[in-house]
Protein backbone atom coordinates (compact mmCIF):
# COMPACT_ATOMS: atom_id res chain seq x y z
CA UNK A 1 67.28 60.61 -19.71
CA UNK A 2 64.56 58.77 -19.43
CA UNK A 3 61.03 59.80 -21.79
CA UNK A 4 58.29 61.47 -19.79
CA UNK A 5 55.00 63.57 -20.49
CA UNK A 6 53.50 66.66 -18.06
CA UNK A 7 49.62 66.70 -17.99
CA UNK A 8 47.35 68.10 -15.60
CA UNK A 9 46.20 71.58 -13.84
CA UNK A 10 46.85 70.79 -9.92
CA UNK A 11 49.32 71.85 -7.53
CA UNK A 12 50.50 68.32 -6.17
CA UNK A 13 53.08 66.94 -8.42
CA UNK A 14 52.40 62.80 -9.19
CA UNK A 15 54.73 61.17 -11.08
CA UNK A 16 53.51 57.90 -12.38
CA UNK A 17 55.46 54.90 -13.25
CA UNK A 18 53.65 52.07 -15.86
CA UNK A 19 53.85 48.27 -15.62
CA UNK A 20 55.41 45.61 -17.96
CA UNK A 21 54.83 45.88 -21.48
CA UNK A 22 53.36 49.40 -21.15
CA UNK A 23 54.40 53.13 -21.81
CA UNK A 24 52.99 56.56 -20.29
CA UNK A 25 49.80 56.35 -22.90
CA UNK A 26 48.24 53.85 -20.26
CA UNK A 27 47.16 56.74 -17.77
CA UNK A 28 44.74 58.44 -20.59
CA UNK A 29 41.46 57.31 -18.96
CA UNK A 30 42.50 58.30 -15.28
CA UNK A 31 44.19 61.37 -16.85
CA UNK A 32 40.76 63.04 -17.03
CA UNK A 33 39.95 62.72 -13.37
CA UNK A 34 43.35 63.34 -11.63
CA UNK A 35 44.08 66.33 -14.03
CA UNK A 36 41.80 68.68 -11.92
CA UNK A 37 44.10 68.45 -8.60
CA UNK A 38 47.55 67.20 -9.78
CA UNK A 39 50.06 67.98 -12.03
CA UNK A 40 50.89 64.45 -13.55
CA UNK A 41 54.64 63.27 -14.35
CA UNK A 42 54.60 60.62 -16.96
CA UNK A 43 57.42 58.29 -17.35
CA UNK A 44 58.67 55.90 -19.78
CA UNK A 45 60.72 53.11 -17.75
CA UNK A 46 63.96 52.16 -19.57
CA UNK A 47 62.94 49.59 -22.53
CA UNK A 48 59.27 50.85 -23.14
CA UNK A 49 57.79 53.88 -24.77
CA UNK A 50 60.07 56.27 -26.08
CA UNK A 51 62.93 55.48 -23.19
CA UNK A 52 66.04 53.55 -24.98
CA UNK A 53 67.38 50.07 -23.50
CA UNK A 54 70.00 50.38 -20.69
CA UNK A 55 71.14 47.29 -20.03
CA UNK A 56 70.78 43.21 -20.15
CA UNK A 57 68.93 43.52 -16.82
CA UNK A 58 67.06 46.01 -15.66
CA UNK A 59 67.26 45.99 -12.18
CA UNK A 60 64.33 48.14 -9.60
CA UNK A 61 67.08 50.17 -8.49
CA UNK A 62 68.75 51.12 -11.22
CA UNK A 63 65.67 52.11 -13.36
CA UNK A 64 65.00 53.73 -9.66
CA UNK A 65 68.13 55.87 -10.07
CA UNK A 66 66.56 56.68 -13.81
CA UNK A 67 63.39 58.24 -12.84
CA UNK A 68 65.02 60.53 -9.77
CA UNK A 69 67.53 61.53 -12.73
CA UNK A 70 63.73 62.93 -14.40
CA UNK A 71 62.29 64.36 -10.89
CA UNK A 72 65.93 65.96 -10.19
CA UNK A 73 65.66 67.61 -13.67
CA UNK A 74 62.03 69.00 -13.05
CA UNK A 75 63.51 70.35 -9.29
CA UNK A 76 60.75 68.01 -7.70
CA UNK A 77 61.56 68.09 -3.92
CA UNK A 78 58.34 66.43 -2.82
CA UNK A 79 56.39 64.46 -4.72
CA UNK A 80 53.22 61.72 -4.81
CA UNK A 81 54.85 58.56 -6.52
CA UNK A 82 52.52 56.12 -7.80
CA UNK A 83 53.62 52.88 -9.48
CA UNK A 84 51.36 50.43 -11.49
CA UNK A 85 53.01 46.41 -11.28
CA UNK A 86 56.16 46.42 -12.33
CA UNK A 87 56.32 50.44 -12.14
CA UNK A 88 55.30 49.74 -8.38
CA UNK A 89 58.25 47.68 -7.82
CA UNK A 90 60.10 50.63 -8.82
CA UNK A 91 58.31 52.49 -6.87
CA UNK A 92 59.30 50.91 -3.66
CA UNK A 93 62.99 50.87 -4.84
CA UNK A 94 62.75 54.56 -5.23
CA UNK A 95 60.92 54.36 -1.45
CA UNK A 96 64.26 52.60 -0.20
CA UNK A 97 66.56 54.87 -1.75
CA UNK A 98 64.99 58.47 -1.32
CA UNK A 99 62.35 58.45 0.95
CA UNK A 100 62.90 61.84 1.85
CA UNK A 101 61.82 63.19 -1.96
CA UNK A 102 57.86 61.09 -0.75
CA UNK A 103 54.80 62.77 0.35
CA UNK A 104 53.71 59.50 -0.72
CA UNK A 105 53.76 55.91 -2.17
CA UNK A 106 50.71 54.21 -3.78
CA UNK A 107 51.02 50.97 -5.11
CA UNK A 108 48.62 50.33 -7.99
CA UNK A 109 48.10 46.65 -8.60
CA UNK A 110 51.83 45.63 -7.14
CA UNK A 111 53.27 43.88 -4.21
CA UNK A 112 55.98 44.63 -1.88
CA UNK A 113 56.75 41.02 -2.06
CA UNK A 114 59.85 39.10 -4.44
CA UNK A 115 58.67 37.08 -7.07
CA UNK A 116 58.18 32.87 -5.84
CA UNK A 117 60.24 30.20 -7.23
CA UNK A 118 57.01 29.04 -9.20
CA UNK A 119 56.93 33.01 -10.35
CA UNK A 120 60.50 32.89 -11.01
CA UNK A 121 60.64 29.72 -13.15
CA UNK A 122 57.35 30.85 -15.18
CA UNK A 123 59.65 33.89 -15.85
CA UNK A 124 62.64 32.33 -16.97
CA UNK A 125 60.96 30.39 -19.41
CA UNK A 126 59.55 33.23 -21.16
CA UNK A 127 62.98 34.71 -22.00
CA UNK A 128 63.39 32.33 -25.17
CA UNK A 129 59.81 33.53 -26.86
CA UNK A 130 60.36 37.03 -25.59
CA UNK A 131 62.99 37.35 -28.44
CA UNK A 132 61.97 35.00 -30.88
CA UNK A 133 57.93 35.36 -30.99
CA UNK A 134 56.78 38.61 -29.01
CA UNK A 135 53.69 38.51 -30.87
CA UNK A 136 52.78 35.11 -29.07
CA UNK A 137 53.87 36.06 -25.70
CA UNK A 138 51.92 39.78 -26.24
CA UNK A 139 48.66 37.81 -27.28
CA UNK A 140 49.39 34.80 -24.97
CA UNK A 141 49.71 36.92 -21.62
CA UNK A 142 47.74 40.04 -21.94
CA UNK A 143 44.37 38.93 -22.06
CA UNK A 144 45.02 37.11 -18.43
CA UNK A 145 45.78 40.42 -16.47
CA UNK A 146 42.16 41.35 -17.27
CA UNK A 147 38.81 40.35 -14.80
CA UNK A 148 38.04 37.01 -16.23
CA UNK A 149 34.51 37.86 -15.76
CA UNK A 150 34.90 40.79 -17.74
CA UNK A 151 36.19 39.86 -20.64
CA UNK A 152 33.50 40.68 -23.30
CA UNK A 153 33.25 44.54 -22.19
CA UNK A 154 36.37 44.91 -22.01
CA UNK A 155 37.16 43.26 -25.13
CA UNK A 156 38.78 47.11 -26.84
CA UNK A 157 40.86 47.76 -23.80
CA UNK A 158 42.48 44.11 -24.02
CA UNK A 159 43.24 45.38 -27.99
CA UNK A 160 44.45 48.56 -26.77
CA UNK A 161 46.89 46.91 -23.87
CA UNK A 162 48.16 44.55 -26.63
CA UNK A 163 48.45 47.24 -29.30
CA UNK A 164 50.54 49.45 -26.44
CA UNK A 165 52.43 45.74 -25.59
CA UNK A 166 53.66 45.50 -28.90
CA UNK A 167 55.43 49.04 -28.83
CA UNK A 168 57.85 47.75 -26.49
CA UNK A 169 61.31 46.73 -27.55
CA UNK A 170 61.32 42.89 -26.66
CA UNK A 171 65.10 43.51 -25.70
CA UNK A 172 63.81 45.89 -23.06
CA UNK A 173 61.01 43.74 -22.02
CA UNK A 174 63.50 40.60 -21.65
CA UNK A 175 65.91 42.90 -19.70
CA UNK A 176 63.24 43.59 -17.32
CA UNK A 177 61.79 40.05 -16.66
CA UNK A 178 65.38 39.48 -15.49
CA UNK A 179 65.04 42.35 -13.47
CA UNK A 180 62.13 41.67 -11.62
CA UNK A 181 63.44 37.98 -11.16
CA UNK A 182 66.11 39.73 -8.63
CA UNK A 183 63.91 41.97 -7.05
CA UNK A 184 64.21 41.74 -3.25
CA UNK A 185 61.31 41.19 -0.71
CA UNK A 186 60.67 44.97 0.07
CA UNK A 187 58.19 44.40 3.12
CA UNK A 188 60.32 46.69 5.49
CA UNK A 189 60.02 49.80 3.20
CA UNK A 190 56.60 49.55 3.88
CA UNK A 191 57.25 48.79 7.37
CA UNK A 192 59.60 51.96 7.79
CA UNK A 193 58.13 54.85 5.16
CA UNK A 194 57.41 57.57 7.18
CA UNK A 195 55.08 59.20 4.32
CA UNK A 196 51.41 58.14 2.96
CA UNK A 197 50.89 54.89 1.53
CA UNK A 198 48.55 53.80 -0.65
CA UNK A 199 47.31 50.21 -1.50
CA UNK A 200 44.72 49.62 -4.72
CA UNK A 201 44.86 45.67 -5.56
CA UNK A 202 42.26 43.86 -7.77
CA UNK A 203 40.14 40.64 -6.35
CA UNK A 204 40.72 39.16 -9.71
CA UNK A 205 44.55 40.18 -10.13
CA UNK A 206 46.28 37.21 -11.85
CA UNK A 207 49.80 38.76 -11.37
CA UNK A 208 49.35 39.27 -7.88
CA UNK A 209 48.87 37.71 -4.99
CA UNK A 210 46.18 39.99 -3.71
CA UNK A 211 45.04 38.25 -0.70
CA UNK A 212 48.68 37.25 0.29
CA UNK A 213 49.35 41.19 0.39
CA UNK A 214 46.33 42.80 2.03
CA UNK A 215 46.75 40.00 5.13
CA UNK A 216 50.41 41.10 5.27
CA UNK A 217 49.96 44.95 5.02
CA UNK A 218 51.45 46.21 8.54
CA UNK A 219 49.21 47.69 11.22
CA UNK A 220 50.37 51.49 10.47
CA UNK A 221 47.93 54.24 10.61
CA UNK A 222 49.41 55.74 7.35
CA UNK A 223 48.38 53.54 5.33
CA UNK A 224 45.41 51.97 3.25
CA UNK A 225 43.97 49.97 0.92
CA UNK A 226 41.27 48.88 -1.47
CA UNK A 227 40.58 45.94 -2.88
CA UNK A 228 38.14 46.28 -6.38
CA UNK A 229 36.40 43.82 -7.92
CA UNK A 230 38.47 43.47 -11.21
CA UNK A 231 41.77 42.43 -12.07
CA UNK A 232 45.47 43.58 -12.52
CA UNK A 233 44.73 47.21 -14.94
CA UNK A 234 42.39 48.95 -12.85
CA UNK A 235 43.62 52.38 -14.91
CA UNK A 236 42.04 50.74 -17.91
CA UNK A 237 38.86 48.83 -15.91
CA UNK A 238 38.10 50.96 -13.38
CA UNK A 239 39.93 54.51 -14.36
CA UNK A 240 37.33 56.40 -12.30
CA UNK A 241 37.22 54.48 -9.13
CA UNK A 242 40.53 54.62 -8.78
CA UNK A 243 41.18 58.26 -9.59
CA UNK A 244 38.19 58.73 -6.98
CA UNK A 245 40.28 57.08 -4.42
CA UNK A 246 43.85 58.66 -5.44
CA UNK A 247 42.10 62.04 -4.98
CA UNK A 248 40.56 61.24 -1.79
CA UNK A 249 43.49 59.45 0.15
CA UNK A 250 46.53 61.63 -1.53
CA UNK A 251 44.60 64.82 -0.80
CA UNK A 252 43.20 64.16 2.22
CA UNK A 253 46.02 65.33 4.86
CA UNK A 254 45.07 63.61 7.92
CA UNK A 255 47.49 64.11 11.15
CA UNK A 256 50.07 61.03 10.91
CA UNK A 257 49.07 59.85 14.48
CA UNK A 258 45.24 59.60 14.33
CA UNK A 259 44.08 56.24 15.34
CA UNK A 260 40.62 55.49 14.13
């Protein structure tokens, strides 16, 4: 079974789900302000943290199938599922899967949307210096998912997100480039979830498209989004915005129906 951590005082059970290259120590900063209202699941996706290696590729869906193994453990029945990049594209397979387990879905600096040839090839080349120089690829890449305009003050956390990069196995990280390579376009399980949905994208976000994904979000009255001014970690650059707005739209209960 998968690695995971419980944290947290509330009622409302969130399970979150890190990104690439990161483990369940990325949610420390947020930690302190979601604590209060939810009872926060911590996972380590198969290849980072503590969580072994379970294949060549690590497909969505099959790391998917991993973390309801964790939530069937605990006896979650329904559950707040929140899933930063990569974690949110596990997120959404979970969505497609077993919707019914959702009170609801946030995507935290993700997409709904397959990766783009350009994405793809940029991808494929990595695989060779995954496995023979992770240290260059770590140091090379990390800095990038940070606001550009930021990067003096936030000069520690860009340490501590290569410190945390460097933890994972690069057989586990290679196995889940792959992965995400394959990943389908998941549009219609946004389209079709019944249950909240969350958006939180970054205007400086250089692993995702953010405009591409706000102008495509569907016209459904259960679900929002936020765009903030920095770029793909908002847990480490804006921890208390964002717990501020995962307290406010996952709490909130508003009738599914009401049209503002």
């Amino acid at each position: 079974m998968l690695n995971y951590e419980i944290s947290g005082n509330g009622t409302q059970n969130l399970v979150l789900l890190h990104g690439f290259m990161e483990n369940l120590l990325i949610w420390e900063e947020m930690e302190a302000f979601l604590s209060e209202k939810f009872r926060l699941i911590k996972i380590d996706l198969p290849g980072h943290g503590k969580s072994p290696v379970l294949d060549e590729i690590h497909r969505m869906e099959q790391m998917a199938m991993k973390v309801k193994e964790v939530t069937d453990f605990l006896n979650l029945e329904k559950f707040h599922l929140l899933g930063h990049s990569m974690g949110g594209y596990v997120s959404l397979a979970f969505a497609e899967n077993y919707p019914q387990f959702l009170k609801s879905l946030t995507l935290f600096f993700s997409t709904y949307f397959p990766d783009d040839e350009e994405k793809k090839e940029q991808r494929r080349k990595s695989f060779r210096i995954i496995l023979e120089n992770f240290r260059a690829y770590v140091s090379a890449g990390i800095p990038n998912l940070f606001n550009p305009n930021e990067k003096d003050i936030l000069e520690g956390k860009i340490e501590l997100a290569k410190e945390i990069a460097l933890s994972t196995k690069p057989e586990g990280a290679l196995a889940c480039v792959k992965g995400m390579i394959e990943r389908p376009d998941r549009t219609r399980v946004i389209q079709d979830l019944e249950a909240k949905i969350l958006i939180i994208a970054g205007k400086h976000d250089g692993a995702v498209k953010t405009d591409l994904l706000i102008k495509n979000i569907p016209d459904k009255t259960n679900i929002k989004s936020y765009v903030l001014d920095c770029g793909h970690n908002g847990h480490w650059e804006k921890p208390e915005v964002c717990a501020a707005i995962i307290n406010t739209e996952l709490l909130h209960n508003l009738p599914k129906k009401l049209v503002f």
